[in-house]
N, C-alpha and C. Protein backbone atom coordinates (compact mmCIF):
# COMPACT_ATOMS: atom_id res chain seq x y z
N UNK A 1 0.84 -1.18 0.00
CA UNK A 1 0.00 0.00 0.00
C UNK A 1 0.88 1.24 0.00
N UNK A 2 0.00 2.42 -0.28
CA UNK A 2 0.72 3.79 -0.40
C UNK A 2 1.44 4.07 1.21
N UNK A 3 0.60 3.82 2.01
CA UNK A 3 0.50 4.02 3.10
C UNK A 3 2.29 3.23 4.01
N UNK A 4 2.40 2.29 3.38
CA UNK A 4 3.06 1.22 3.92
C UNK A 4 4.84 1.78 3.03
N UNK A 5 4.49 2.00 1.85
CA UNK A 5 5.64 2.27 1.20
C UNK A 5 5.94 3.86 1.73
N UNK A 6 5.58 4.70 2.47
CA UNK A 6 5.76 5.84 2.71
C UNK A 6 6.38 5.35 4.07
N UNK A 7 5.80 4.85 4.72
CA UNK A 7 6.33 4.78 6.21
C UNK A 7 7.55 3.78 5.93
N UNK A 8 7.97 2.95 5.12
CA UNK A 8 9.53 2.63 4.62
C UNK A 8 10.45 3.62 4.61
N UNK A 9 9.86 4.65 3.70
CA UNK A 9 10.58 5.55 2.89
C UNK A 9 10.91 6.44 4.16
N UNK A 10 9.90 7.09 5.60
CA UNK A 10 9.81 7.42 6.44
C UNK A 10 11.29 7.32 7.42
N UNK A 11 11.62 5.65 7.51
CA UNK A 11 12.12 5.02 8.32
C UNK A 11 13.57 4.44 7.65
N UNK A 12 13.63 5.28 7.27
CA UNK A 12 14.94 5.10 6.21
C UNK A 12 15.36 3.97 5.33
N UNK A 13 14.05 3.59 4.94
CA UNK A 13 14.57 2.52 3.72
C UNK A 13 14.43 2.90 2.32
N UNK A 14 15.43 3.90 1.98
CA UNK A 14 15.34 4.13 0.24
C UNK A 14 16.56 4.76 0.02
N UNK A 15 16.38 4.57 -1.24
CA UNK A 15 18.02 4.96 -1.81
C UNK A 15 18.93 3.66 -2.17
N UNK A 16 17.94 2.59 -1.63
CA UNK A 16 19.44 1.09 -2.28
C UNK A 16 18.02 0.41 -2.81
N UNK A 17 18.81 -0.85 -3.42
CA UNK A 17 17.45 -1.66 -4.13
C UNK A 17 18.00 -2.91 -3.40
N UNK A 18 17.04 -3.15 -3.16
CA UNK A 18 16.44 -4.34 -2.17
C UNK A 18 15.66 -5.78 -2.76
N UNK A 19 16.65 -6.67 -2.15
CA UNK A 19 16.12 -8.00 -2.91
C UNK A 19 14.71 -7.88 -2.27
N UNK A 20 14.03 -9.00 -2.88
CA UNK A 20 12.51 -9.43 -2.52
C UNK A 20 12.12 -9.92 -1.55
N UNK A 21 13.32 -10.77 -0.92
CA UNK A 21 13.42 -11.02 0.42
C UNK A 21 13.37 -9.88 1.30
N UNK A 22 14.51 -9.22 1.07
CA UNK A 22 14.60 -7.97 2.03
C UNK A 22 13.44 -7.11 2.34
N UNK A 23 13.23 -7.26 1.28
CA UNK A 23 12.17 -5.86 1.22
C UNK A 23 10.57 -6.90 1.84
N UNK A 24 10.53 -7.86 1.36
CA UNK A 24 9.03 -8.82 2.23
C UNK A 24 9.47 -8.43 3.63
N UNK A 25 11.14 -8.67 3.92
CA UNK A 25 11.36 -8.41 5.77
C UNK A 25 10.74 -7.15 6.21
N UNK A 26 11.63 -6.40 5.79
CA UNK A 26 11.12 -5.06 6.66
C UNK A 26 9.28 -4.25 6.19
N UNK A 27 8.67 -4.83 4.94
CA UNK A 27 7.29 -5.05 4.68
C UNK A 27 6.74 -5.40 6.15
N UNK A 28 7.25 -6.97 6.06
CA UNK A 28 6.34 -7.64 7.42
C UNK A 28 7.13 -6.92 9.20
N UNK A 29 7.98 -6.17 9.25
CA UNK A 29 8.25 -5.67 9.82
C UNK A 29 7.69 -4.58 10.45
N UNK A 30 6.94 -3.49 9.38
CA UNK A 30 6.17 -2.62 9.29
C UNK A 30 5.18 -2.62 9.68
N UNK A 31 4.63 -3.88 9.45
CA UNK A 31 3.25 -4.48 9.36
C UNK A 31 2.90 -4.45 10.80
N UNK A 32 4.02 -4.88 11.24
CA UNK A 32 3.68 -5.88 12.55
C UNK A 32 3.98 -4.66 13.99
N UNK A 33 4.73 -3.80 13.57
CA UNK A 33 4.91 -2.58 14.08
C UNK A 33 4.17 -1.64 14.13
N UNK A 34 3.20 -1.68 13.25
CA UNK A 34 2.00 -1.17 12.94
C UNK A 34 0.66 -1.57 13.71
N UNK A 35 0.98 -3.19 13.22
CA UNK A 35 -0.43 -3.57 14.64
C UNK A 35 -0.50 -3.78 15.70
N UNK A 36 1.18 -3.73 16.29
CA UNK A 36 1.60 -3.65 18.15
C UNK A 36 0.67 -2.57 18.10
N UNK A 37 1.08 -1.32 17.60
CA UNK A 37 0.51 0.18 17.98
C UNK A 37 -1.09 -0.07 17.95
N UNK A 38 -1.74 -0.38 17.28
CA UNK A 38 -3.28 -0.33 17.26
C UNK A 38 -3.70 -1.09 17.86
N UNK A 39 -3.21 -2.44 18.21
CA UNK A 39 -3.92 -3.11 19.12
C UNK A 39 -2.89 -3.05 20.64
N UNK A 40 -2.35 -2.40 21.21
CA UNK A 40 -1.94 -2.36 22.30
C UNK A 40 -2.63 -2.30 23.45
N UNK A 41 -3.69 -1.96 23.49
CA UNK A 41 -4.61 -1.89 24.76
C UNK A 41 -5.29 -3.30 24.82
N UNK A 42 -5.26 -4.02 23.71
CA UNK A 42 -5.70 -5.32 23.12
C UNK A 42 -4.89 -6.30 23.80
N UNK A 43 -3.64 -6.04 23.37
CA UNK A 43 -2.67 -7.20 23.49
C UNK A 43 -2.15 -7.20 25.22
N UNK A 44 -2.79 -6.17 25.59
CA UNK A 44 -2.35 -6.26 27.49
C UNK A 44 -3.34 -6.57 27.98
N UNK A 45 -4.74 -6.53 27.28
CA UNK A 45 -5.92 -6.96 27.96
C UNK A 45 -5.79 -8.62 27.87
N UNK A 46 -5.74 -8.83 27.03
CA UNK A 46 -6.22 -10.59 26.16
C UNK A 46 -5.18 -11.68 27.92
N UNK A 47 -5.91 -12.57 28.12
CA UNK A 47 -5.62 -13.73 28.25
C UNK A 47 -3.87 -14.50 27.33
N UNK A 48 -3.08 -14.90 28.13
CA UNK A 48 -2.18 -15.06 26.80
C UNK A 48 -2.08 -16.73 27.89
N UNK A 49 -1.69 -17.74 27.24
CA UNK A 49 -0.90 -18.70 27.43
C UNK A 49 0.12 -19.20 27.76
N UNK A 50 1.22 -18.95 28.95
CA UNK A 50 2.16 -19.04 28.78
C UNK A 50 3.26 -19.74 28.75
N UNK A 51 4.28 -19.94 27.95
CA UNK A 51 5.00 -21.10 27.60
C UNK A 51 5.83 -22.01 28.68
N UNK A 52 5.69 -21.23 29.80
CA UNK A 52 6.36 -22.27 31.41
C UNK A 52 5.20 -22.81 31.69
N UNK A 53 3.96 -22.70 31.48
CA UNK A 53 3.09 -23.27 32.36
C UNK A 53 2.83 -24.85 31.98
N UNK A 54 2.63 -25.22 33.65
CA UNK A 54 3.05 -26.75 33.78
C UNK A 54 4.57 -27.58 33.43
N UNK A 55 5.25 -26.85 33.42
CA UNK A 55 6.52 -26.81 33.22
C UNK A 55 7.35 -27.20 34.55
N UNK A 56 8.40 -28.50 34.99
CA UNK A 56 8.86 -28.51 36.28
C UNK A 56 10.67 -28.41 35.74
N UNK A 57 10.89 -26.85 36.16
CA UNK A 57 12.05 -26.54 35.71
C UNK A 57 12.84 -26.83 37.17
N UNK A 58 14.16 -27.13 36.41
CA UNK A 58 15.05 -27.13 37.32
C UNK A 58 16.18 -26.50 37.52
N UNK A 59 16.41 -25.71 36.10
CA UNK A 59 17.72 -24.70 36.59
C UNK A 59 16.94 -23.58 37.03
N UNK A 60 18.04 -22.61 37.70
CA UNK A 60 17.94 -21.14 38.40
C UNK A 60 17.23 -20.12 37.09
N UNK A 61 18.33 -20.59 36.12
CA UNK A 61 17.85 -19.38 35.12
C UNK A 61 16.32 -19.83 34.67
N UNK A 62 15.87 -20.79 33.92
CA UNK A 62 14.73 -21.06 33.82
C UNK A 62 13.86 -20.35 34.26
N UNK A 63 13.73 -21.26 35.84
CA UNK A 63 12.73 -20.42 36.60
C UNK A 63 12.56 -19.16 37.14
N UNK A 64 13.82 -18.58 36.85
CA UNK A 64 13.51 -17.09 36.87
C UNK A 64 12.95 -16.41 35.55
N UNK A 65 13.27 -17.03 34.70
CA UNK A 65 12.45 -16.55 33.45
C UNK A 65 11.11 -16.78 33.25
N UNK A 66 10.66 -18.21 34.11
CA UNK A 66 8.90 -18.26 33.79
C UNK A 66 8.74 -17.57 35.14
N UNK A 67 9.13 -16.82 36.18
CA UNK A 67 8.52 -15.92 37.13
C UNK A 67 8.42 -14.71 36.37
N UNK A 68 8.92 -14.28 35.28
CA UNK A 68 9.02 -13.01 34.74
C UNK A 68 8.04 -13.08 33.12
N UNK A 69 7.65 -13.95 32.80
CA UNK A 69 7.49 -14.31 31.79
C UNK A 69 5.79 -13.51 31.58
N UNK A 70 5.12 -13.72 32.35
CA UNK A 70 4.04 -13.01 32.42
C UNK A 70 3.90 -11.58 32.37
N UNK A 71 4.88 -11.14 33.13
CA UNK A 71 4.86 -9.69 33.33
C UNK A 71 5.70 -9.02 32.29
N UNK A 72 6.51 -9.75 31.73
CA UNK A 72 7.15 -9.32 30.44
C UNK A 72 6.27 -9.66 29.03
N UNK A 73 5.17 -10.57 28.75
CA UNK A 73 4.18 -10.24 27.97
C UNK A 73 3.20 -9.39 28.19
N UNK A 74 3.00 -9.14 29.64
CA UNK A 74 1.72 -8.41 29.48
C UNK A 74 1.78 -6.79 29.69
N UNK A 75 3.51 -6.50 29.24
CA UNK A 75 4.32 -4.96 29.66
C UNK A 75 4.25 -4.38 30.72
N UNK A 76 4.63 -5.11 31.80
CA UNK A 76 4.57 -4.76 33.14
C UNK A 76 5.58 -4.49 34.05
N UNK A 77 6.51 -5.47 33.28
CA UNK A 77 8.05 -5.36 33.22
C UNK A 77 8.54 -5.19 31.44
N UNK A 78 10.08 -5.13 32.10
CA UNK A 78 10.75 -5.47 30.78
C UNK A 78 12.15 -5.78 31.18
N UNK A 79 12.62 -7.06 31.03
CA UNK A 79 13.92 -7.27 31.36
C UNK A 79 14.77 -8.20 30.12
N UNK A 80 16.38 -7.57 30.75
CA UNK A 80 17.51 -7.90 29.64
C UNK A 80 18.44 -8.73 30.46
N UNK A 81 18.49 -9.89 29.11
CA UNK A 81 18.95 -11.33 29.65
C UNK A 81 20.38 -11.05 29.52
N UNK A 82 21.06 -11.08 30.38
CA UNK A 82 22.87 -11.31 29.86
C UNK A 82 23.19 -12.74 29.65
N UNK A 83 23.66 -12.84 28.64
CA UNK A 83 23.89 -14.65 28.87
C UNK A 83 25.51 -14.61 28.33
N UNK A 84 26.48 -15.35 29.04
CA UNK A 84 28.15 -15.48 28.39
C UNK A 84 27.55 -17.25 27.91
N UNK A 85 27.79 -17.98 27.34
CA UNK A 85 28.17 -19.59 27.70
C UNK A 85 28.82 -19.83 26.03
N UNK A 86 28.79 -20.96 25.51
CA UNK A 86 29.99 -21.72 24.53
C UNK A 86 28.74 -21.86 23.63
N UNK A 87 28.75 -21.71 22.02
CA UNK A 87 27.87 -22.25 21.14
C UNK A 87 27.84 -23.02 20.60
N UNK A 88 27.49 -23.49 19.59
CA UNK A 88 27.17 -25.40 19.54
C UNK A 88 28.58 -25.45 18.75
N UNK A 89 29.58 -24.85 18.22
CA UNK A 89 30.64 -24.73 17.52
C UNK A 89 32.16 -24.69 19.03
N UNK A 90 31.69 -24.53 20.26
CA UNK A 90 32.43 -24.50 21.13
C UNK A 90 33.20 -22.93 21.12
N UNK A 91 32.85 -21.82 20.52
CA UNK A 91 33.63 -20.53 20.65
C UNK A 91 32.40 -19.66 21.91
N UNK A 92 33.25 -19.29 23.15
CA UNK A 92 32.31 -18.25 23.59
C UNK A 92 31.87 -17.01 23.01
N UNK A 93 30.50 -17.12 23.37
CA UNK A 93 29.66 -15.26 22.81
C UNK A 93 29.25 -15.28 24.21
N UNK A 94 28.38 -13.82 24.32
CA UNK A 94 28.12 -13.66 25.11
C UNK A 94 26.91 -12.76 24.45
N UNK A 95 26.31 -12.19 25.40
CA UNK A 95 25.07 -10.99 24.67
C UNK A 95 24.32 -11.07 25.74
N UNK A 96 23.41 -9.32 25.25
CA UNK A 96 22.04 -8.86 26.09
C UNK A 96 20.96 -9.02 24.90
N UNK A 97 19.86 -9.63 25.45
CA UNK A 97 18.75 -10.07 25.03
C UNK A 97 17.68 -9.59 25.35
N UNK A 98 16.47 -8.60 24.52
CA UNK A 98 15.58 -8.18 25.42
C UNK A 98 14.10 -9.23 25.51
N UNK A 99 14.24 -9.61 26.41
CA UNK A 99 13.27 -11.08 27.09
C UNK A 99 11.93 -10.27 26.51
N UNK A 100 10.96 -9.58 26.46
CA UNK A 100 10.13 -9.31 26.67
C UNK A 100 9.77 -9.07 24.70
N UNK A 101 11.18 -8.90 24.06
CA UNK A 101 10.92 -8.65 22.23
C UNK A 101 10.92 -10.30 21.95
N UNK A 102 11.69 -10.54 22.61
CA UNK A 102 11.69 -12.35 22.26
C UNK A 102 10.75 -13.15 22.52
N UNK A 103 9.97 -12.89 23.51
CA UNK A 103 8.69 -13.65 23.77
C UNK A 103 8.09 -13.13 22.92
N UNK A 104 7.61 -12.23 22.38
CA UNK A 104 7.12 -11.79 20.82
C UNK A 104 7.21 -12.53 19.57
N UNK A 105 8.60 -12.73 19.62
CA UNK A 105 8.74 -13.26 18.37
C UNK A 105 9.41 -14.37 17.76
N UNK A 106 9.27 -15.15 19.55
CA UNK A 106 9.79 -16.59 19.50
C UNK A 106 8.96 -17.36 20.24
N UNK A 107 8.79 -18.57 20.18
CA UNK A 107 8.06 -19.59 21.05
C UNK A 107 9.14 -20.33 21.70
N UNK A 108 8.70 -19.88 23.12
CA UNK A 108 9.67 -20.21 23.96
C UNK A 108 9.65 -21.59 24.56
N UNK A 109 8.18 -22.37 24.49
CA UNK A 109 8.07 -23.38 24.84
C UNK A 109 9.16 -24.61 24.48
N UNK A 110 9.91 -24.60 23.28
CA UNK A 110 11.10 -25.42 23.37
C UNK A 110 12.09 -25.32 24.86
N UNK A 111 12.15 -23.87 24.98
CA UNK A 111 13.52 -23.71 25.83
C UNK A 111 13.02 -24.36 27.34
N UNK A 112 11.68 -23.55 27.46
CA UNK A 112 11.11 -24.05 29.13
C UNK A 112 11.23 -26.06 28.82
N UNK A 113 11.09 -26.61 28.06
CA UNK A 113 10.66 -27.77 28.01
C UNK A 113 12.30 -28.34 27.95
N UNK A 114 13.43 -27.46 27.78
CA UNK A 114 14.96 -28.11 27.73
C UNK A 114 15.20 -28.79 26.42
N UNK A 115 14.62 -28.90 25.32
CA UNK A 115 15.19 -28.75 23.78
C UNK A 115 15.92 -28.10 23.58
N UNK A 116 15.87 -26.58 23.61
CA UNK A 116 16.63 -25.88 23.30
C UNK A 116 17.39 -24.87 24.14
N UNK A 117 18.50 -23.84 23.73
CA UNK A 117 19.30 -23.27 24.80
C UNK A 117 18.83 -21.52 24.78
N UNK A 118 18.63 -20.77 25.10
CA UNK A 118 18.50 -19.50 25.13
C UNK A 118 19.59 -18.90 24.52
N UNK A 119 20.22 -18.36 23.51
CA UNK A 119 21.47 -18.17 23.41
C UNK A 119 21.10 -16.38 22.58
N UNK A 120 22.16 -16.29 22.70
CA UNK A 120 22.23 -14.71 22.17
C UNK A 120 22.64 -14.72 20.83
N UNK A 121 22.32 -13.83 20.15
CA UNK A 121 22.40 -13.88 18.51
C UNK A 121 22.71 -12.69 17.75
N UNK A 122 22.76 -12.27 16.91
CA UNK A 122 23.72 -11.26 15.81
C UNK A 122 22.66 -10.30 15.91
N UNK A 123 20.55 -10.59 16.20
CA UNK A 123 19.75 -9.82 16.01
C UNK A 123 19.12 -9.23 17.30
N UNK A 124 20.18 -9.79 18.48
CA UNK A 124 19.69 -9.09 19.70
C UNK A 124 20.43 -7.65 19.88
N UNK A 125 20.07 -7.24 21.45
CA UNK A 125 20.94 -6.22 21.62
C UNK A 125 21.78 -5.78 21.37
N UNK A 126 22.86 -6.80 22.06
CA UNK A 126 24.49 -7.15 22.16
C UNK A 126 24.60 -8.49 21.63
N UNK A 127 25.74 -8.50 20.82
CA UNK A 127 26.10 -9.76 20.88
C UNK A 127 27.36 -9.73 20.46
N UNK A 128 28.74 -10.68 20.99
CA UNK A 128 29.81 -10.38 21.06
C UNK A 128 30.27 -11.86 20.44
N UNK A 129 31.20 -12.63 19.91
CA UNK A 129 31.71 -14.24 19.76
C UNK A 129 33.36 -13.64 19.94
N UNK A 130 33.89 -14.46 21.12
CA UNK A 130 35.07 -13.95 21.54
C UNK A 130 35.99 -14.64 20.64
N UNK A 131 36.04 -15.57 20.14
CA UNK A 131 36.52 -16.52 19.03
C UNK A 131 36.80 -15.37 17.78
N UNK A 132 35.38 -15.13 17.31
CA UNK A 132 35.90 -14.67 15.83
C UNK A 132 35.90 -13.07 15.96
N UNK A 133 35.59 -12.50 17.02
CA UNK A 133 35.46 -10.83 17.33
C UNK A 133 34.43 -10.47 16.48
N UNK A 134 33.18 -10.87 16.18
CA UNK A 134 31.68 -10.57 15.27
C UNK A 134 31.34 -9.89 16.66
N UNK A 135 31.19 -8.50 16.34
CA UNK A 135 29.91 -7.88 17.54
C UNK A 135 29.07 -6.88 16.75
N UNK A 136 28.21 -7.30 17.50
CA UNK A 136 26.96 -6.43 17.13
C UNK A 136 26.12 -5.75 17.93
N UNK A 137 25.43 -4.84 17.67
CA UNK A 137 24.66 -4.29 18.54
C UNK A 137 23.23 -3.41 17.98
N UNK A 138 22.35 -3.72 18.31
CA UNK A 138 21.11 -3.40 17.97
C UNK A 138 20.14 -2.81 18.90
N UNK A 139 19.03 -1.91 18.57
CA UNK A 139 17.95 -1.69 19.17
C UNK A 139 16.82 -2.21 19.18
N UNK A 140 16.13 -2.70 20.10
CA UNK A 140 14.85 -3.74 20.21
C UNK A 140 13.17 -2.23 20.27
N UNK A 141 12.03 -3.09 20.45
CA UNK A 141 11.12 -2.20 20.41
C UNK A 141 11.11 -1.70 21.82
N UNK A 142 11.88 -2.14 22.63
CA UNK A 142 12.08 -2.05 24.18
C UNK A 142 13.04 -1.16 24.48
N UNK A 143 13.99 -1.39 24.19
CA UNK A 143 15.68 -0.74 24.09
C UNK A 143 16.21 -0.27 23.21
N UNK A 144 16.72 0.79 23.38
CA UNK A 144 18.10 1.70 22.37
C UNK A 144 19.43 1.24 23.34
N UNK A 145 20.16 0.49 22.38
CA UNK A 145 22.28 0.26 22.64
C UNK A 145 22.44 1.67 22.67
N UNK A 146 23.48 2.28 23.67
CA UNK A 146 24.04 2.83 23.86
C UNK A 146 25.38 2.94 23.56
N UNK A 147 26.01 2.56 22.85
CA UNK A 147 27.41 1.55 22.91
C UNK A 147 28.76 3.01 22.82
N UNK A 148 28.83 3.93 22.18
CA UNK A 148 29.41 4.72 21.98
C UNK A 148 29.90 5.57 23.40
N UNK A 149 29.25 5.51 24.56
CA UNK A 149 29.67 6.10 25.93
C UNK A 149 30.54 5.61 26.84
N UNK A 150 31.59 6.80 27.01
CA UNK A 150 33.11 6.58 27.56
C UNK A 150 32.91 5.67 28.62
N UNK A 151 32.13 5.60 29.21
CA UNK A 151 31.63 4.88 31.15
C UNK A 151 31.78 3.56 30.39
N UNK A 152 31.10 2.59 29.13
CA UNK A 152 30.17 1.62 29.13
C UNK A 152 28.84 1.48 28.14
N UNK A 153 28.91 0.66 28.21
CA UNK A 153 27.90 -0.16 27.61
C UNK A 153 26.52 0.19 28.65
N UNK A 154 25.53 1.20 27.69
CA UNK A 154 24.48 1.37 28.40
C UNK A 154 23.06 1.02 27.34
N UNK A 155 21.90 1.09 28.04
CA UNK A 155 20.36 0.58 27.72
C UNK A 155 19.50 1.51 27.52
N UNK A 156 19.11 2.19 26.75
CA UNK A 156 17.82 2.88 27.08
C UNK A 156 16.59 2.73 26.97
N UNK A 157 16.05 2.97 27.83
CA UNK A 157 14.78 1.99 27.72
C UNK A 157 13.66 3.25 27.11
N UNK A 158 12.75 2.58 25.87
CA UNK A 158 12.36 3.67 24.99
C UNK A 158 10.97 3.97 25.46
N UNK A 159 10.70 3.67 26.20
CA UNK A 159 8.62 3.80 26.67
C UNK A 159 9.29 4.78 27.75
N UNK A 160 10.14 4.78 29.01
CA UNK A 160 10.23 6.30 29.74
C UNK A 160 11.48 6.89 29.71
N UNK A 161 12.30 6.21 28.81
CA UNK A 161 13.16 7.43 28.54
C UNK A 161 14.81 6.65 29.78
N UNK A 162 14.42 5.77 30.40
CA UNK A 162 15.40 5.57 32.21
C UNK A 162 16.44 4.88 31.48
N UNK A 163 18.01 4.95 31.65
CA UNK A 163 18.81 4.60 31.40
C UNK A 163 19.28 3.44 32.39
N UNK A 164 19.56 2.06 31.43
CA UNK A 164 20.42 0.79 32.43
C UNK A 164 21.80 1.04 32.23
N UNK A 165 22.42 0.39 33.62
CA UNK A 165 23.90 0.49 33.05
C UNK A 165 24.30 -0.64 33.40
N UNK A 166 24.41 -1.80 32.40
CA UNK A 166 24.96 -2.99 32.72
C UNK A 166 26.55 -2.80 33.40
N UNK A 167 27.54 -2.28 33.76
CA UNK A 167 28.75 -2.10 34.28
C UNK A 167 28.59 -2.68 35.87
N UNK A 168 29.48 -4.26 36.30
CA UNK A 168 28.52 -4.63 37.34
C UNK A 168 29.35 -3.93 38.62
N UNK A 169 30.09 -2.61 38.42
CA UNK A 169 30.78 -2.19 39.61
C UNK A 169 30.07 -0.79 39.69
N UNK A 170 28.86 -0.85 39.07
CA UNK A 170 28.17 0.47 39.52
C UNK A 170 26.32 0.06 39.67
N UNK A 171 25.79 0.54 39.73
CA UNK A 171 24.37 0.12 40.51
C UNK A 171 23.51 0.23 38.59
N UNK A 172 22.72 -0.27 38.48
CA UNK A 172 22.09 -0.64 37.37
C UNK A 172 21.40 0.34 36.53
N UNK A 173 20.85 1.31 37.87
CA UNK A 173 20.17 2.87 37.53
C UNK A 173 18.74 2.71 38.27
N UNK A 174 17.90 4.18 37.92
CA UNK A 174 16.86 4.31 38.56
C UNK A 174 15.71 2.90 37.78
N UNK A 175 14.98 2.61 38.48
CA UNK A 175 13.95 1.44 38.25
C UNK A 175 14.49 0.24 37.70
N UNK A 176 15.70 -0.04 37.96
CA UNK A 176 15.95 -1.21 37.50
C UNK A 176 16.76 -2.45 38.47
N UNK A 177 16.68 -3.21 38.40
CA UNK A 177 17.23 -3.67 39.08
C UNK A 177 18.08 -5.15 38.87
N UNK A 178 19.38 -5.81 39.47
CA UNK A 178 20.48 -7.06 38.76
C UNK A 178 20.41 -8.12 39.56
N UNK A 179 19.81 -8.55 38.82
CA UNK A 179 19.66 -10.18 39.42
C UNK A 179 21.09 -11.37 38.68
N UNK A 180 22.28 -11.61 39.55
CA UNK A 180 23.35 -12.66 38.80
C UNK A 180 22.52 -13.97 39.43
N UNK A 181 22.83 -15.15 38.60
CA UNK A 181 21.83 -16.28 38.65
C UNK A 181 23.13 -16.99 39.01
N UNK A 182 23.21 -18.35 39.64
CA UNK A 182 24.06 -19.41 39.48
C UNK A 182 23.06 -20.12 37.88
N UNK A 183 23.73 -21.00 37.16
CA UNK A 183 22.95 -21.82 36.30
C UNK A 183 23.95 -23.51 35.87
N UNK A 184 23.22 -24.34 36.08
CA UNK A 184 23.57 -25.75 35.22
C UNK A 184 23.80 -25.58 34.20
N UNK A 185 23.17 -24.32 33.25
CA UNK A 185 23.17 -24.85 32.11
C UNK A 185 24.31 -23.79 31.52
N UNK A 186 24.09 -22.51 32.03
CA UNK A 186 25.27 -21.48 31.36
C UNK A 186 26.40 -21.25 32.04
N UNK A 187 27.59 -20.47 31.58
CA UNK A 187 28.76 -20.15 32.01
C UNK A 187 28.49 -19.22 32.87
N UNK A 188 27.77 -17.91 32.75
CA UNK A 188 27.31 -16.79 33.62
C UNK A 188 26.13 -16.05 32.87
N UNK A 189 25.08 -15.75 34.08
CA UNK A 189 23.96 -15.40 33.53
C UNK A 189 23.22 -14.01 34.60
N UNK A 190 22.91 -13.09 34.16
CA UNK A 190 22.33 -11.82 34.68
C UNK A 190 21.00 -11.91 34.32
N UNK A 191 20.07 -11.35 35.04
CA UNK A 191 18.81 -10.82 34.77
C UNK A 191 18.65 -9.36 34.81
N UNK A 192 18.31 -8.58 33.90
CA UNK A 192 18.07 -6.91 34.60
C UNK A 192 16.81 -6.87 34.37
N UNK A 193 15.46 -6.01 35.46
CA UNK A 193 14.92 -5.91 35.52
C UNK A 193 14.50 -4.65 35.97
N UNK A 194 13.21 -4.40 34.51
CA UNK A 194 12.16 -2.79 35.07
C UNK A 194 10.95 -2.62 34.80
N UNK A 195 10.50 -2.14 35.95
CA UNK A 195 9.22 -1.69 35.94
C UNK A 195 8.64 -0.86 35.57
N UNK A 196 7.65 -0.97 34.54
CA UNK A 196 7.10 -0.07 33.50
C UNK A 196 5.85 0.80 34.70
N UNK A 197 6.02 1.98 35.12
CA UNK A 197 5.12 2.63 35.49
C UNK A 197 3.88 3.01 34.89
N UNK A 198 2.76 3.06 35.08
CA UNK A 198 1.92 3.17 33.88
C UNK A 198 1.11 4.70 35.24
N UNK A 199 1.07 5.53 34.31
CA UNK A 199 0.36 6.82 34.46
C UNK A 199 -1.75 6.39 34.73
């Protein structure tokens, strides 16, 4: 639509030509960015399902993630996963993950059920592979990277504006708060956590 190709053009996609792939991505990207916004009063009202339930977890990290898991779909919180551990290739990465974009746009029920591993990736926040030096860093619908500030590696969180500061020799910032986990399953694992004030 007119409508759809303007808000591309809006959001800085013009000026290169774009495979068909690409351009279906950030299409359905649009799309979907489009109907968070209109149905938002929708999507915090609704009943949701959630992927720990009935679930008998046994690591630390787990179950701190299905205690949060609710309140991070239903925007009540919003918290960022630090995860360091080894990838299926044996090179450590490490990365921040924002838990609350990922339950969005992943089904987590593999991981609660122990199929699969939570791992950090090229399209999260942060993501670092100490092996080959690939880092990346991105903004979620939750968070703006900070990455350019002399202190550190900081978060901004985009609904009130409150800055995290993952740096673990200084305090996290206002409304947030650092949970370090022991875990079975990872090398080292953080939780940061905030509370979305609602007016």
């Amino acid at each position: 639509s007119r409508e759809l190709a303007r808000k591309l053009a809006e959001h800085g996609h013009k000026g290169m030509v774009l495979s068909r792939e690409e351009f279906e991505e950030r299409k359905a990207a649009e799309q979907a960015a489009g109907m968070a916004k209109s149905n938002a009063f929708f999507n915090r009202s609704r009943t949701v399902t959630l992927a720990s339930a009935g679930k008998e977890l046994k690591d630390n990290f787990l179950k701190s993630l299905a205690e949060r898991e609710e309140a991070n779909r239903s925007g009540k919180m919003t918290s960022l996963i630090f995860i360091r551990d080894r990838n299926t290739l044996g090179q450590e990465v490490s990365g921040y993950i924002d838990y609350a974009h990922r339950l969005k746009t992943q089904d987590f029920e593999p991981y609660f059920s122990g199929k699969k591993r939570v791992m950090p990736r090229c399209s999260d926040l942060c993501y670092h592979n100490w092996k080959t030096l690939v880092s990346t860093s991105n903004s979620s619908p939750n968070f703006e990277a900070i990455c350019d500030n002399p202190n550190g590696l900081l978060f901004k969180n985009k609904r009130d504006k409150k800055i995290l500061n993952v740096d673990p020799w200084s305090g996290p910032g206002q409304d947030f708060s650092r949970t370090c986990l022991q875990s079975d399953i990872y090398i080292h694992v953080v939780l940061y956590d905030h509370s979305i004030r609602t007016i």
